[in-house]
PDB file of N, CA and C in Angstrom:
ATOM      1  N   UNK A   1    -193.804  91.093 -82.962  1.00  0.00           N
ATOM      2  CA  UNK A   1    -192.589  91.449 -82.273  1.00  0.00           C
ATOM      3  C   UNK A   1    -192.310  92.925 -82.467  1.00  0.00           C
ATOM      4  N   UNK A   2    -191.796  93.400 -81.571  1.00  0.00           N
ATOM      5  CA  UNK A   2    -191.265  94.829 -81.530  1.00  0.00           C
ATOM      6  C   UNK A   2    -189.496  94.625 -81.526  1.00  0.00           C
ATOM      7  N   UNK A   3    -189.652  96.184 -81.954  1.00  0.00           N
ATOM      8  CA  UNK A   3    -188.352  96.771 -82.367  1.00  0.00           C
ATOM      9  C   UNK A   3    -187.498  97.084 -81.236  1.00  0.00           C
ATOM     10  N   UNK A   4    -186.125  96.755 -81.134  1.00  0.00           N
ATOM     11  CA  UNK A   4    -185.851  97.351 -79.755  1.00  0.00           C
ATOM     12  C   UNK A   4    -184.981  98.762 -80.461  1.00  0.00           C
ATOM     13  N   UNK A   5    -185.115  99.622 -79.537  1.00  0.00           N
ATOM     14  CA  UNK A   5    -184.350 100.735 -79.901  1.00  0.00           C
ATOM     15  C   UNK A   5    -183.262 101.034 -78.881  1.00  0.00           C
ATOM     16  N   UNK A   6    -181.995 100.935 -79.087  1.00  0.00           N
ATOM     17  CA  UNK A   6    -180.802 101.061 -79.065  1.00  0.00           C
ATOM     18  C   UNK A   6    -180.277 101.920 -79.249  1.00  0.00           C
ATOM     19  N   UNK A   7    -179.636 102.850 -78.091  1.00  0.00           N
ATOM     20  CA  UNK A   7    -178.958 103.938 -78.248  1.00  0.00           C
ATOM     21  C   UNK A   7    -177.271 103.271 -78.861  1.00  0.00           C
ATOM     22  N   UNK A   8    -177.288 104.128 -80.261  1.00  0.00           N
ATOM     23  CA  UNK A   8    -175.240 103.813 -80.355  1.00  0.00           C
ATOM     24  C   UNK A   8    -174.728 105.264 -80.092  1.00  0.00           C
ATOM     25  N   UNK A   9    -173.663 105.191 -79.239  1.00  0.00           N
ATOM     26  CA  UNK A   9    -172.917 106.456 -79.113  1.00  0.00           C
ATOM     27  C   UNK A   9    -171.642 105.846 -80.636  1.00  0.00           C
ATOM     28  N   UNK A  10    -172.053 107.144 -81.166  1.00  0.00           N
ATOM     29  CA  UNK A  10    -170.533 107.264 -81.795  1.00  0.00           C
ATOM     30  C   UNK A  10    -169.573 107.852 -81.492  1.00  0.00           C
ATOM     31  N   UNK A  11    -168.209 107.079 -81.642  1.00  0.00           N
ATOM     32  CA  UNK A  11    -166.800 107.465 -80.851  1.00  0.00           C
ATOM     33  C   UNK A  11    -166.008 107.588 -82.203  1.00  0.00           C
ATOM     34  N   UNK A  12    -165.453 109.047 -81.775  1.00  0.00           N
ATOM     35  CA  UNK A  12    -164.649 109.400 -82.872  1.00  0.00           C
ATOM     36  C   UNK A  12    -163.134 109.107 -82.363  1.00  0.00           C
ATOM     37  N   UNK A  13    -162.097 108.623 -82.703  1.00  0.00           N
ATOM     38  CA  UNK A  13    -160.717 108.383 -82.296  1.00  0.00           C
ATOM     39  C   UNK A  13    -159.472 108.552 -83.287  1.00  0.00           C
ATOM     40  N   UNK A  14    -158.395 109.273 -83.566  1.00  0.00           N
ATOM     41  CA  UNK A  14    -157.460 109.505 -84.005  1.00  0.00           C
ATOM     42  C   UNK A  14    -156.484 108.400 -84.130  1.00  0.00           C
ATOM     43  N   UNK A  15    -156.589 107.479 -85.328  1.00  0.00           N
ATOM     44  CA  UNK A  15    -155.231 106.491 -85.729  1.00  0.00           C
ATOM     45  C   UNK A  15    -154.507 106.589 -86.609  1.00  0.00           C
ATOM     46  N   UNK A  16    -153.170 106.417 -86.666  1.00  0.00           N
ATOM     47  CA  UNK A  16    -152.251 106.125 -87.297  1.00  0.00           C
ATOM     48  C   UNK A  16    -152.320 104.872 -88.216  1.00  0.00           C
ATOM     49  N   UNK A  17    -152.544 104.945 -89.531  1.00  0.00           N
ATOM     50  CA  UNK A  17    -152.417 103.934 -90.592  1.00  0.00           C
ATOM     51  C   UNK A  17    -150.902 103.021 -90.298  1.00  0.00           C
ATOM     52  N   UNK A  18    -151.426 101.864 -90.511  1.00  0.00           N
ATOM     53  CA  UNK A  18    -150.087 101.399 -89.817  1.00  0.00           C
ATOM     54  C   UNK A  18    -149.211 101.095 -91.258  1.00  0.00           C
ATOM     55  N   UNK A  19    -149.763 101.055 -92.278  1.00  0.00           N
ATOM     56  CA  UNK A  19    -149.689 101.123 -93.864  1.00  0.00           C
ATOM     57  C   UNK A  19    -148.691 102.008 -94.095  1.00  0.00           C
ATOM     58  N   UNK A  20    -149.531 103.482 -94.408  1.00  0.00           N
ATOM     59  CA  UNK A  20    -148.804 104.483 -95.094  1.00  0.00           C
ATOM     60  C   UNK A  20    -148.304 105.408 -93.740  1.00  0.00           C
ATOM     61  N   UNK A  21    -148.585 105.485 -92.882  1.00  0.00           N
ATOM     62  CA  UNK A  21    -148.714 106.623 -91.566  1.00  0.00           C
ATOM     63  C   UNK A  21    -149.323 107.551 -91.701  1.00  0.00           C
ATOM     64  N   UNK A  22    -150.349 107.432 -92.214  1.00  0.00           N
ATOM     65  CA  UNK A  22    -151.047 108.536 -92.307  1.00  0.00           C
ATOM     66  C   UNK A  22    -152.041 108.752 -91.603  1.00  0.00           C
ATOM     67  N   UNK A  23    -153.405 109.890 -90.528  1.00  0.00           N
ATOM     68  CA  UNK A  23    -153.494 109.866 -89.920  1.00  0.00           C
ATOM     69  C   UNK A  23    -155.082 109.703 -89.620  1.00  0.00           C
ATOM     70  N   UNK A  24    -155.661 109.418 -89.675  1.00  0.00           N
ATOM     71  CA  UNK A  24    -157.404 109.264 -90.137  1.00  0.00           C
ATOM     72  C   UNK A  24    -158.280 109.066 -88.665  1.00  0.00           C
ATOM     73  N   UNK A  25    -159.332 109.504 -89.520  1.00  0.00           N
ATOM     74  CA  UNK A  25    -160.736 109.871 -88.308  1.00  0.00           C
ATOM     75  C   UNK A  25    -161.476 108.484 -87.946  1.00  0.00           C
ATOM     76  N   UNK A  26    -161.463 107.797 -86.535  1.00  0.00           N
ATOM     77  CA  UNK A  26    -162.057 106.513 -86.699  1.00  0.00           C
ATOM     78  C   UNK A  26    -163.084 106.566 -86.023  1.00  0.00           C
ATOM     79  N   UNK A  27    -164.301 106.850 -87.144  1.00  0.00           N
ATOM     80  CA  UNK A  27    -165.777 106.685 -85.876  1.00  0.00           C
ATOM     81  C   UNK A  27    -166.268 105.390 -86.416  1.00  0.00           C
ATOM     82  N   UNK A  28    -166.623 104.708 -84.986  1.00  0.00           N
ATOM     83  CA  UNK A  28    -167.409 103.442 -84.678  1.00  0.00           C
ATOM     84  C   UNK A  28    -168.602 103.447 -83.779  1.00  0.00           C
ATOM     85  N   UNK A  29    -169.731 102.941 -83.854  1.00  0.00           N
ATOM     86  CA  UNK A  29    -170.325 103.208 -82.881  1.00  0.00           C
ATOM     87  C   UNK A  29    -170.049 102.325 -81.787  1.00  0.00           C
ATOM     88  N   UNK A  30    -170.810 102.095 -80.708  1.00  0.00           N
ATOM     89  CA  UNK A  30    -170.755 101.535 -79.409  1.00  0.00           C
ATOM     90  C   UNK A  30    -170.025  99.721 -80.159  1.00  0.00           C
ATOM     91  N   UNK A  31    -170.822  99.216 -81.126  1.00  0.00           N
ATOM     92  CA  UNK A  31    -170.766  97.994 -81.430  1.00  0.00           C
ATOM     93  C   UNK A  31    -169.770  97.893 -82.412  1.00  0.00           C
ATOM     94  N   UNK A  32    -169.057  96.506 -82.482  1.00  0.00           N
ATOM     95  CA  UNK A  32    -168.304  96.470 -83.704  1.00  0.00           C
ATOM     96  C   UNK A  32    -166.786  96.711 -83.832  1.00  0.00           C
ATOM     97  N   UNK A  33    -166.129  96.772 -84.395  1.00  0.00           N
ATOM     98  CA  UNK A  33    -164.512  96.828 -84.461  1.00  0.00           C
ATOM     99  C   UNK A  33    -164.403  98.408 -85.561  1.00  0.00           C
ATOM    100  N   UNK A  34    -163.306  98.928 -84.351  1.00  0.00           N
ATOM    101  CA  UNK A  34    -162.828 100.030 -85.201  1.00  0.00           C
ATOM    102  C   UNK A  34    -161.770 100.092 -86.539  1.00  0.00           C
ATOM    103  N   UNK A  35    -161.770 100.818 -87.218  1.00  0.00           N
ATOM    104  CA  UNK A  35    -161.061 100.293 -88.524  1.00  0.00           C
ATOM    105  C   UNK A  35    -159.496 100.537 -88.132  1.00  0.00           C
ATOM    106  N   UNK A  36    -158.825  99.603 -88.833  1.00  0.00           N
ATOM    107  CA  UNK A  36    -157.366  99.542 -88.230  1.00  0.00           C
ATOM    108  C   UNK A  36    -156.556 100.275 -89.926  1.00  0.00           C
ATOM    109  N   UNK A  37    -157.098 100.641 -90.678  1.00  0.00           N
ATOM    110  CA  UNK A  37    -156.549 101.419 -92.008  1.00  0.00           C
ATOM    111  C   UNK A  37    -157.428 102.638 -92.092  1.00  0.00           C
ATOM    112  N   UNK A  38    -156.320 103.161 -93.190  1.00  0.00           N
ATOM    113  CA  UNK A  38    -157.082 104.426 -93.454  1.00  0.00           C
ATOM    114  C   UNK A  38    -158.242 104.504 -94.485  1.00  0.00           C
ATOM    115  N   UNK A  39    -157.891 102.980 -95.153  1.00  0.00           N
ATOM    116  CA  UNK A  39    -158.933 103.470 -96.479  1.00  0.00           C
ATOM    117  C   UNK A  39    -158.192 101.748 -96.886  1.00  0.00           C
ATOM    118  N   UNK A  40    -159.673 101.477 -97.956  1.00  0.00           N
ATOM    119  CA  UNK A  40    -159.430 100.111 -98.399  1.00  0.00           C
ATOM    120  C   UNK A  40    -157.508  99.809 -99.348  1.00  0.00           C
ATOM    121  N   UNK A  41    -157.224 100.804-100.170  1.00  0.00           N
ATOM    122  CA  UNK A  41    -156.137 100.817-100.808  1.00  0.00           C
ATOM    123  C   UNK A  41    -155.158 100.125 -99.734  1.00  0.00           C
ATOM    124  N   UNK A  42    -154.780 100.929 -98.781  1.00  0.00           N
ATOM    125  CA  UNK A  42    -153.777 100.254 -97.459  1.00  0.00           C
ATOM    126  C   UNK A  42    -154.436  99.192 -96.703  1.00  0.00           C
ATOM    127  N   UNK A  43    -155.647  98.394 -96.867  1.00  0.00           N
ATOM    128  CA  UNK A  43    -155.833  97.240 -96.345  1.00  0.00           C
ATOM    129  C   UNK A  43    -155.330  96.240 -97.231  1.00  0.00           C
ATOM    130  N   UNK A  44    -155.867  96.779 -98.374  1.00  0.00           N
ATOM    131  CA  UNK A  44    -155.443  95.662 -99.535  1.00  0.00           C
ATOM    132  C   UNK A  44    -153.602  95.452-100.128  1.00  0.00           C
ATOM    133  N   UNK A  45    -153.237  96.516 -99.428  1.00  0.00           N
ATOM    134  CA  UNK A  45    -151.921  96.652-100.037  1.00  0.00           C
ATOM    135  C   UNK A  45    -151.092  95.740 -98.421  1.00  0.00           C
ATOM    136  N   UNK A  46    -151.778  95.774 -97.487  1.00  0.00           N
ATOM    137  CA  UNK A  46    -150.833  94.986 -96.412  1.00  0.00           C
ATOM    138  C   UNK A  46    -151.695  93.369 -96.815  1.00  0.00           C
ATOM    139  N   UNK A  47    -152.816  92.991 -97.253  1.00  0.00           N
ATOM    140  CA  UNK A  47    -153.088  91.572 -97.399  1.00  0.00           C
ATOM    141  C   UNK A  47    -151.945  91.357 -98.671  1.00  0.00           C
ATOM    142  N   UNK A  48    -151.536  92.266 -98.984  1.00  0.00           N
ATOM    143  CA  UNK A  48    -150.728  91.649-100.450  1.00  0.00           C
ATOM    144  C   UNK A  48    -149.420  91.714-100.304  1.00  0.00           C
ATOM    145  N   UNK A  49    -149.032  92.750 -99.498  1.00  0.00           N
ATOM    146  CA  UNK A  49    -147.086  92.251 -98.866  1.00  0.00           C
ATOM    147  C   UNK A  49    -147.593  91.510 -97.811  1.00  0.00           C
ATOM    148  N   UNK A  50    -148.509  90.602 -96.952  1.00  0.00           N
ATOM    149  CA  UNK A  50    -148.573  89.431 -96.245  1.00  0.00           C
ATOM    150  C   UNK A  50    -148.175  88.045 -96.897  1.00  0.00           C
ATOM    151  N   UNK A  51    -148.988  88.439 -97.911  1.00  0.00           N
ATOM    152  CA  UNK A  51    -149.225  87.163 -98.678  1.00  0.00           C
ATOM    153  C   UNK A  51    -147.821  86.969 -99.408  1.00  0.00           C
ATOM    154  N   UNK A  52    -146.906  88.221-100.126  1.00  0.00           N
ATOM    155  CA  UNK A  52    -145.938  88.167-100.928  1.00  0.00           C
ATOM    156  C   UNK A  52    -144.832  87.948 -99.737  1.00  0.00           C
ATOM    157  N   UNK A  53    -144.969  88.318 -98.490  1.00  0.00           N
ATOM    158  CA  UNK A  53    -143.744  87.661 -97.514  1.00  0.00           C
ATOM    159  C   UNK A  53    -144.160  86.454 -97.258  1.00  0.00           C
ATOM    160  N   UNK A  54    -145.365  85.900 -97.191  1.00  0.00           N
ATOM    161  CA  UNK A  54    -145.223  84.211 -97.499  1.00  0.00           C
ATOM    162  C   UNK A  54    -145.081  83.312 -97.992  1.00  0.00           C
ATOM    163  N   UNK A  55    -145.247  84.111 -99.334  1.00  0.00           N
ATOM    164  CA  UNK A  55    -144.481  82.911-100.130  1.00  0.00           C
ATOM    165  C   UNK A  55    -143.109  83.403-100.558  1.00  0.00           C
ATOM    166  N   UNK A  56    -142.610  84.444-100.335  1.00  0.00           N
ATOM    167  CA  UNK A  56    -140.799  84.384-100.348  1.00  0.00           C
ATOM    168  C   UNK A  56    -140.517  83.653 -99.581  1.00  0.00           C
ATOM    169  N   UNK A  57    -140.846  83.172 -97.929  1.00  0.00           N
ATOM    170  CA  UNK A  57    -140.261  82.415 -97.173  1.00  0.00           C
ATOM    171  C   UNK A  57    -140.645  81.471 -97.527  1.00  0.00           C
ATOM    172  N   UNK A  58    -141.560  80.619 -98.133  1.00  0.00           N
ATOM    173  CA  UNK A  58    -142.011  79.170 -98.546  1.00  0.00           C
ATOM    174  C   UNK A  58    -140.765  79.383 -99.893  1.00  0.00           C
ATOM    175  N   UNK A  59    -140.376  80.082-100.760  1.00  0.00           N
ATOM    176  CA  UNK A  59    -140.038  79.826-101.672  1.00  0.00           C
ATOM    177  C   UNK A  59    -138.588  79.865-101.575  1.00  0.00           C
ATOM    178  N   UNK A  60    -138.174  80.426-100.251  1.00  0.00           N
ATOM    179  CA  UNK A  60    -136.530  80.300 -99.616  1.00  0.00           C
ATOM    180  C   UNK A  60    -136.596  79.448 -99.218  1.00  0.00           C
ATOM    181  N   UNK A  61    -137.437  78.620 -98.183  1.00  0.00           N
ATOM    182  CA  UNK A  61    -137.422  77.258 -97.471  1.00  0.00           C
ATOM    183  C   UNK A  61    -137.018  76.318 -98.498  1.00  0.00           C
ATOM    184  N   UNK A  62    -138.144  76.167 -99.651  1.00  0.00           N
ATOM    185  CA  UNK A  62    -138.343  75.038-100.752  1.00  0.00           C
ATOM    186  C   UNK A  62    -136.859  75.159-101.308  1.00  0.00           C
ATOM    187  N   UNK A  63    -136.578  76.309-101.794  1.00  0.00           N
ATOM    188  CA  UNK A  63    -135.040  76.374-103.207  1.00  0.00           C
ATOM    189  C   UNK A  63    -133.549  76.062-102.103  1.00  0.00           C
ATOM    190  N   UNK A  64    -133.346  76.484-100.945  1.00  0.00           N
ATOM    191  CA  UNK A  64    -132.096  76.583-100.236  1.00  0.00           C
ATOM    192  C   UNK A  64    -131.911  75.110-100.401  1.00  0.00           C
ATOM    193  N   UNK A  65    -130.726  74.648-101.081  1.00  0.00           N
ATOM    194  CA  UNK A  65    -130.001  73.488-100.883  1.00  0.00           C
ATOM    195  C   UNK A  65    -129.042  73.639 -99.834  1.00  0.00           C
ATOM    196  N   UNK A  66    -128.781  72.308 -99.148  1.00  0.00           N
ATOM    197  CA  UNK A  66    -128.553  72.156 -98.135  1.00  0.00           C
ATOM    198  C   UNK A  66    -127.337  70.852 -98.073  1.00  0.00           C
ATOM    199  N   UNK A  67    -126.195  71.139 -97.567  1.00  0.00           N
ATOM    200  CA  UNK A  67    -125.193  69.519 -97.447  1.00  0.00           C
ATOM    201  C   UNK A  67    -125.777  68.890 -96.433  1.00  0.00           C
ATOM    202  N   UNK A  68    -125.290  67.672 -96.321  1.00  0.00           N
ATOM    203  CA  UNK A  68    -125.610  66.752 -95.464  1.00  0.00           C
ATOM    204  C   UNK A  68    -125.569  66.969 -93.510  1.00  0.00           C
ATOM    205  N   UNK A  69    -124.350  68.466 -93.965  1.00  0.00           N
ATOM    206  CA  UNK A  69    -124.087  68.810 -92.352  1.00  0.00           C
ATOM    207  C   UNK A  69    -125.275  69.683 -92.386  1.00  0.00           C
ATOM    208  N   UNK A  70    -126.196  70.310 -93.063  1.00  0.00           N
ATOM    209  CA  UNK A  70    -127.295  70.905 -93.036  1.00  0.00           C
ATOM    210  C   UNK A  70    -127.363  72.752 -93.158  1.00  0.00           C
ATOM    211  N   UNK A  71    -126.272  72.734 -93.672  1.00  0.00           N
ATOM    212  CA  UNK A  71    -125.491  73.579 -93.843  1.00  0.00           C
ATOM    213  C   UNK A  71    -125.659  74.198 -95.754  1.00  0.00           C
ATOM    214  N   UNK A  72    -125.992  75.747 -95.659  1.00  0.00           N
ATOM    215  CA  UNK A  72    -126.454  75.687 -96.961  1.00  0.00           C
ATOM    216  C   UNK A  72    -125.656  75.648 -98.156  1.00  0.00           C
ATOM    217  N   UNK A  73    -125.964  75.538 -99.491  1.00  0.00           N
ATOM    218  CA  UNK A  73    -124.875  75.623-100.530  1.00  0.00           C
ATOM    219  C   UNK A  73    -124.264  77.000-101.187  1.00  0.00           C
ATOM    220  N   UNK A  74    -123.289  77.173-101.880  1.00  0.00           N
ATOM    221  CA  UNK A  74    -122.841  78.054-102.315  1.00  0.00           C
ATOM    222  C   UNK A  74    -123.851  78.606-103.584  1.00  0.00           C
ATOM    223  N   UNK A  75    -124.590  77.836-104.231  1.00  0.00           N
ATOM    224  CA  UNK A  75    -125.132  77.924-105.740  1.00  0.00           C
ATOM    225  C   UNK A  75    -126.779  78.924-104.705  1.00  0.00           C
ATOM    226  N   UNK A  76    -126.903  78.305-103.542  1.00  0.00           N
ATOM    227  CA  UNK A  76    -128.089  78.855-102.812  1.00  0.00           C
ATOM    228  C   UNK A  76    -128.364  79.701-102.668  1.00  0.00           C
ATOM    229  N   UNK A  77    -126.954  80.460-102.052  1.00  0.00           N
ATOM    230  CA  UNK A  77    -126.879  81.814-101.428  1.00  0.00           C
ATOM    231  C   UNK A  77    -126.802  82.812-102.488  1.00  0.00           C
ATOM    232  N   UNK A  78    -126.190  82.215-103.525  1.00  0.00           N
ATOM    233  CA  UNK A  78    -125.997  83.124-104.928  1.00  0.00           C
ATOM    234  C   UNK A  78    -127.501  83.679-105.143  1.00  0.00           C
ATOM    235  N   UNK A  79    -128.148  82.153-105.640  1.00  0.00           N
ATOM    236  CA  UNK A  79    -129.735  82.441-105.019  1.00  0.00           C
ATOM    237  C   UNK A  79    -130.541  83.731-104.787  1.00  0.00           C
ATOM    238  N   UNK A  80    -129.931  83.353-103.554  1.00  0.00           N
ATOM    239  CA  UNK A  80    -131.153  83.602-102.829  1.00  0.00           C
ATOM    240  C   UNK A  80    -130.686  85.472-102.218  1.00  0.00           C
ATOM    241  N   UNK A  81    -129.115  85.707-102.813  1.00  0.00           N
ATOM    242  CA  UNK A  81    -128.881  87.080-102.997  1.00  0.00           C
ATOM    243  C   UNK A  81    -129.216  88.061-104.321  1.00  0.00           C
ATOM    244  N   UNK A  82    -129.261  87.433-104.919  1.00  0.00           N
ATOM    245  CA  UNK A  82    -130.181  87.773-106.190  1.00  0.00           C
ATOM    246  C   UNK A  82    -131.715  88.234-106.020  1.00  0.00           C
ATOM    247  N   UNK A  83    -132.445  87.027-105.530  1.00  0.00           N
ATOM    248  CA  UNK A  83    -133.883  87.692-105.020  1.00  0.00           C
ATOM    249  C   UNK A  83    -133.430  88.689-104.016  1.00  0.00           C
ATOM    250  N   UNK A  84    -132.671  89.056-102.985  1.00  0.00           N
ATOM    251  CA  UNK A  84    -132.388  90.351-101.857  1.00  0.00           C
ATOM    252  C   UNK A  84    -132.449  91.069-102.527  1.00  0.00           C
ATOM    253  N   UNK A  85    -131.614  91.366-103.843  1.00  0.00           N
ATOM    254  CA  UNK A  85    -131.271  92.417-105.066  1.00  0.00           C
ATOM    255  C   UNK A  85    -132.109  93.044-105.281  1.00  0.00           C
ATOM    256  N   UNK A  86    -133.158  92.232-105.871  1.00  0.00           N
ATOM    257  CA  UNK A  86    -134.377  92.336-106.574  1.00  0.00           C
ATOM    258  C   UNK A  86    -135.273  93.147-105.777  1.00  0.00           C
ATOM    259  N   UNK A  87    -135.644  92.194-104.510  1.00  0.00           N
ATOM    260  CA  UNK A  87    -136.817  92.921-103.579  1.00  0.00           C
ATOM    261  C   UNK A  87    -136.148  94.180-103.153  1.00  0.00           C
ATOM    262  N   UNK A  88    -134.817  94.309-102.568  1.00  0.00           N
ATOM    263  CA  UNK A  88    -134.147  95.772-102.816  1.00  0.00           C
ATOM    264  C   UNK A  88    -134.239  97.142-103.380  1.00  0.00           C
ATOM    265  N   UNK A  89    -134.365  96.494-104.594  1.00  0.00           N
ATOM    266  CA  UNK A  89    -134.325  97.337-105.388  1.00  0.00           C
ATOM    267  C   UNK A  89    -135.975  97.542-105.641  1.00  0.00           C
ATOM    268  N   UNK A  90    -137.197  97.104-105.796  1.00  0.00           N
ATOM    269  CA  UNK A  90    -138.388  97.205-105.754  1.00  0.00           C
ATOM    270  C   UNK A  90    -138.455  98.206-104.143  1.00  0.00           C
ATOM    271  N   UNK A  91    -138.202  97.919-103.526  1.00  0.00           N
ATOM    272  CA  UNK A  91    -138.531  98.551-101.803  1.00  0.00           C
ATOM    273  C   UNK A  91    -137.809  99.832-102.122  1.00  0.00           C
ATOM    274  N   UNK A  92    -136.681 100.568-102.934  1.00  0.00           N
ATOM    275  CA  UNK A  92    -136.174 101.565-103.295  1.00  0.00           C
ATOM    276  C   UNK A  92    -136.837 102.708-103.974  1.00  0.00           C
ATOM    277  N   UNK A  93    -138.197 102.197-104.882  1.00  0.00           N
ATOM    278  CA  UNK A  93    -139.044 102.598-105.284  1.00  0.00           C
ATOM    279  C   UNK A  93    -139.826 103.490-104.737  1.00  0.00           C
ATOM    280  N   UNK A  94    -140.318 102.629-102.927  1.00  0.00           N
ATOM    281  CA  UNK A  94    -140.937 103.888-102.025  1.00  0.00           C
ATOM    282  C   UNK A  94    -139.874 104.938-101.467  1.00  0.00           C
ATOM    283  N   UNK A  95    -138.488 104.584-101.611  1.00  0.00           N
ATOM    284  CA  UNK A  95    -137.885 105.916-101.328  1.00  0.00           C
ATOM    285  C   UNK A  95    -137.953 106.710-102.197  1.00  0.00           C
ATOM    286  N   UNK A  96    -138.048 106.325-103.613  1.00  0.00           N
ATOM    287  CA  UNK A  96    -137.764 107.392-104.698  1.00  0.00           C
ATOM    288  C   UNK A  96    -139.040 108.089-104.923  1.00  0.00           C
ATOM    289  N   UNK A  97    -140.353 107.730-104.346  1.00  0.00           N
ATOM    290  CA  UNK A  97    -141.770 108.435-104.369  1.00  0.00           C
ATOM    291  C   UNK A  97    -141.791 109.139-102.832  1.00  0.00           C
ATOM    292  N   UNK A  98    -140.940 109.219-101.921  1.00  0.00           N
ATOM    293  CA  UNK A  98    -140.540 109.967-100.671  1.00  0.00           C
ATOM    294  C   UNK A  98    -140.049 110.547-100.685  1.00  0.00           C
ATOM    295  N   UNK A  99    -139.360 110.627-101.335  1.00  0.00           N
ATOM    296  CA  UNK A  99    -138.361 112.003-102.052  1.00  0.00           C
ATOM    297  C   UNK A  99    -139.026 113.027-102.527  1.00  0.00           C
ATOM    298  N   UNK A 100    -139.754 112.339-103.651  1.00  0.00           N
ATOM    299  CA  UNK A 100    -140.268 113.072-104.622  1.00  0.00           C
ATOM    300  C   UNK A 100    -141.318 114.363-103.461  1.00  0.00           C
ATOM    301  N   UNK A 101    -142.471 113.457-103.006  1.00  0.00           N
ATOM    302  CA  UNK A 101    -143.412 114.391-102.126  1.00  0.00           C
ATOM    303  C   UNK A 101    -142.569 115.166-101.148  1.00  0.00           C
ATOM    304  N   UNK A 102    -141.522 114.608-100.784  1.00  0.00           N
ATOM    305  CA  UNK A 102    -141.042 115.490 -99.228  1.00  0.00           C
ATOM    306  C   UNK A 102    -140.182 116.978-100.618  1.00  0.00           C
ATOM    307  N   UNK A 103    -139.605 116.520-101.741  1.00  0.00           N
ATOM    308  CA  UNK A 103    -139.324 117.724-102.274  1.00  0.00           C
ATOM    309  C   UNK A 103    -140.745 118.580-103.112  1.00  0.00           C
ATOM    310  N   UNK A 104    -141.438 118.397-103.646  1.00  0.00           N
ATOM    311  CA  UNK A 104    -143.123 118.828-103.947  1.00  0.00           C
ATOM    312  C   UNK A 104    -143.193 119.876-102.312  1.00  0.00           C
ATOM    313  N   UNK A 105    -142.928 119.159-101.329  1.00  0.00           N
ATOM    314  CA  UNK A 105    -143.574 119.895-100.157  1.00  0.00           C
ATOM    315  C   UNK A 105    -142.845 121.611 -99.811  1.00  0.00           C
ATOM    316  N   UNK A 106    -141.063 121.138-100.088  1.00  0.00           N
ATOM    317  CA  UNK A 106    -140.275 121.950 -99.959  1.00  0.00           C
ATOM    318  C   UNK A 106    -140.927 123.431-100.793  1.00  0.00           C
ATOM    319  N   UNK A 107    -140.771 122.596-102.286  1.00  0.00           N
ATOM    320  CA  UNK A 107    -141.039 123.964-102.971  1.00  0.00           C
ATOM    321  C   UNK A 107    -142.474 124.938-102.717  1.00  0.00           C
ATOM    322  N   UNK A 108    -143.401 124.395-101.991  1.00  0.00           N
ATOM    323  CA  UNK A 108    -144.610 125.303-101.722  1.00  0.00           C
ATOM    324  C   UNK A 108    -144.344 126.421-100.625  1.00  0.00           C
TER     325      UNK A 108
END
């Protein structure tokens, strides 16, 4: 058997990380799927807030008590404002490292 030889054009294309926004070089050749991240870190970091927004909602579904009119409880919401708190305050974190670089940028 022979070899077939196959021209690939490579296509270079400009994307937006849908992750961090940051802005990266996407060459693919003719075949195949172009990369939708900038780099493995932001692939792995959106399979892991996927996975961590699925089980907050499995774990709000499961804990919300509920009366008979289907209607939720008071002890629930206490709950389940406590975890808001929490993830709040964790998600506050990327503002306080946005800060930081957008002032780093100022002073140069």
């Amino acid at each position: 058997m022979g070899t077939v030889n196959r021209r690939c054009v490579l296509t270079t294309q400009t994307r937006t990380c849908p992750v961090c926004g940051s802005e990266f070089q996407n060459e693919y050749k003719r075949r195949g799927r172009p990369r939708d991240y900038c780099g493995d870190e932001c692939r792995e970091l959106n399979k892991l807030l996927s996975r961590v927004e699925s089980y907050i909602e499995k774990v709000i579904d499961d804990r919300l008590e509920r009366d008979d009119d289907g209607v939720v409880t008071e002890g629930s919401l206490a709950a389940a404002s406590r975890l808001k708190s929490r993830l709040w305050a964790a998600g506050n974190q990327f503002n306080r490292a946005g800060r930081t670089t957008r002032a780093y940028r100022r002073r140069r």
